[in-house]
Protein backbone atom coordinates (compact mmCIF):
# COMPACT_ATOMS: atom_id res chain seq x y z
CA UNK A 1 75.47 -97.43 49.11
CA UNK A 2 75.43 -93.74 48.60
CA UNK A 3 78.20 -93.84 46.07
CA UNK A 4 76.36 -96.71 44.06
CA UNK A 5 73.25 -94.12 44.35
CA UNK A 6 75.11 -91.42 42.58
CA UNK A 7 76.02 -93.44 39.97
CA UNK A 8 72.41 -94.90 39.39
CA UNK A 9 71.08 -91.94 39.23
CA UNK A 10 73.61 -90.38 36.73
CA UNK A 11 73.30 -93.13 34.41
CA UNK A 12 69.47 -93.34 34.72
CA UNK A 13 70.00 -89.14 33.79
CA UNK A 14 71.91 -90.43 30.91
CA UNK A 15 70.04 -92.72 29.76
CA UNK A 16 67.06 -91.06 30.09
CA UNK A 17 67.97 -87.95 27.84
CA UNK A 18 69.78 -90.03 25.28
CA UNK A 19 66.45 -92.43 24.88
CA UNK A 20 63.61 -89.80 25.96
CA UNK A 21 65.50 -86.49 24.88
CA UNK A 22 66.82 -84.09 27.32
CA UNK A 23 63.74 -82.25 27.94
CA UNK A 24 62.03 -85.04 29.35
CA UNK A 25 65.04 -86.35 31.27
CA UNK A 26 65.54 -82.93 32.98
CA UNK A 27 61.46 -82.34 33.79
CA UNK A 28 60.71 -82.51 37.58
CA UNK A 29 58.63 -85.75 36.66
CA UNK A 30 61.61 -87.88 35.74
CA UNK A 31 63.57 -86.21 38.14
CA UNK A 32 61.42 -87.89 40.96
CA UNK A 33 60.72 -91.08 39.09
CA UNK A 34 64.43 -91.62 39.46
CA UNK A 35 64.67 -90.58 42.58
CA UNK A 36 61.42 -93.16 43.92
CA UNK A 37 63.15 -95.85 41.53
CA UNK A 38 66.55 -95.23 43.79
CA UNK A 39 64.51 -95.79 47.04
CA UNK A 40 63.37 -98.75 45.87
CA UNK A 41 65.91 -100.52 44.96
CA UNK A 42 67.89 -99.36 48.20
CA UNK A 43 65.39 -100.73 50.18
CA UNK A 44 65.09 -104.19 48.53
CA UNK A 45 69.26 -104.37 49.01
CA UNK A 46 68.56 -103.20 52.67
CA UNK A 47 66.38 -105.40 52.82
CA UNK A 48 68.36 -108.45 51.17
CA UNK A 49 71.34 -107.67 53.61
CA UNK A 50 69.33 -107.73 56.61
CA UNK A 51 67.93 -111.09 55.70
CA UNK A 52 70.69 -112.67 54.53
CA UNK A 53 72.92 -111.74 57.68
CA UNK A 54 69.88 -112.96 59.78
C-alpha cells in the first residue's frame, strides 16, 4: 500500500493547490488533513482485507 499512499497524497497535494491555491495546499493544516485522510482510508482497506480473507 505504501506506493498507492504516495500517490494519494500527491494527487490530494495537487488537487488541493489547483482548487484551494497553493498557499493553502502547502500550510501545515492541509498537510496533516491529508495525512489523517491517508490513515483512514488505509485502515478501512486493512480492515476490508482482513475481513474478507477471514
Amino acid at each position: 500500500m505504501g506506493n498507492y499512499e504516495q500517490l494519494i497524497r500527491i494527487a490530494l497535494y495537487t488537487v488541493g493547490g489547483f482548487v484551494l491555491g497553493d498557499g493553502i495546499a502547502n500550510s501545515a493544516e492541509y498537510q496533516a488533513a491529508v495525512g489523517g485522510l491517508i490513515h483512514v482510508v488505509t485502515f478501512a482497506w486493512w480492515l476490508y482485507r482482513n475481513r474478507r480473507a477471514a
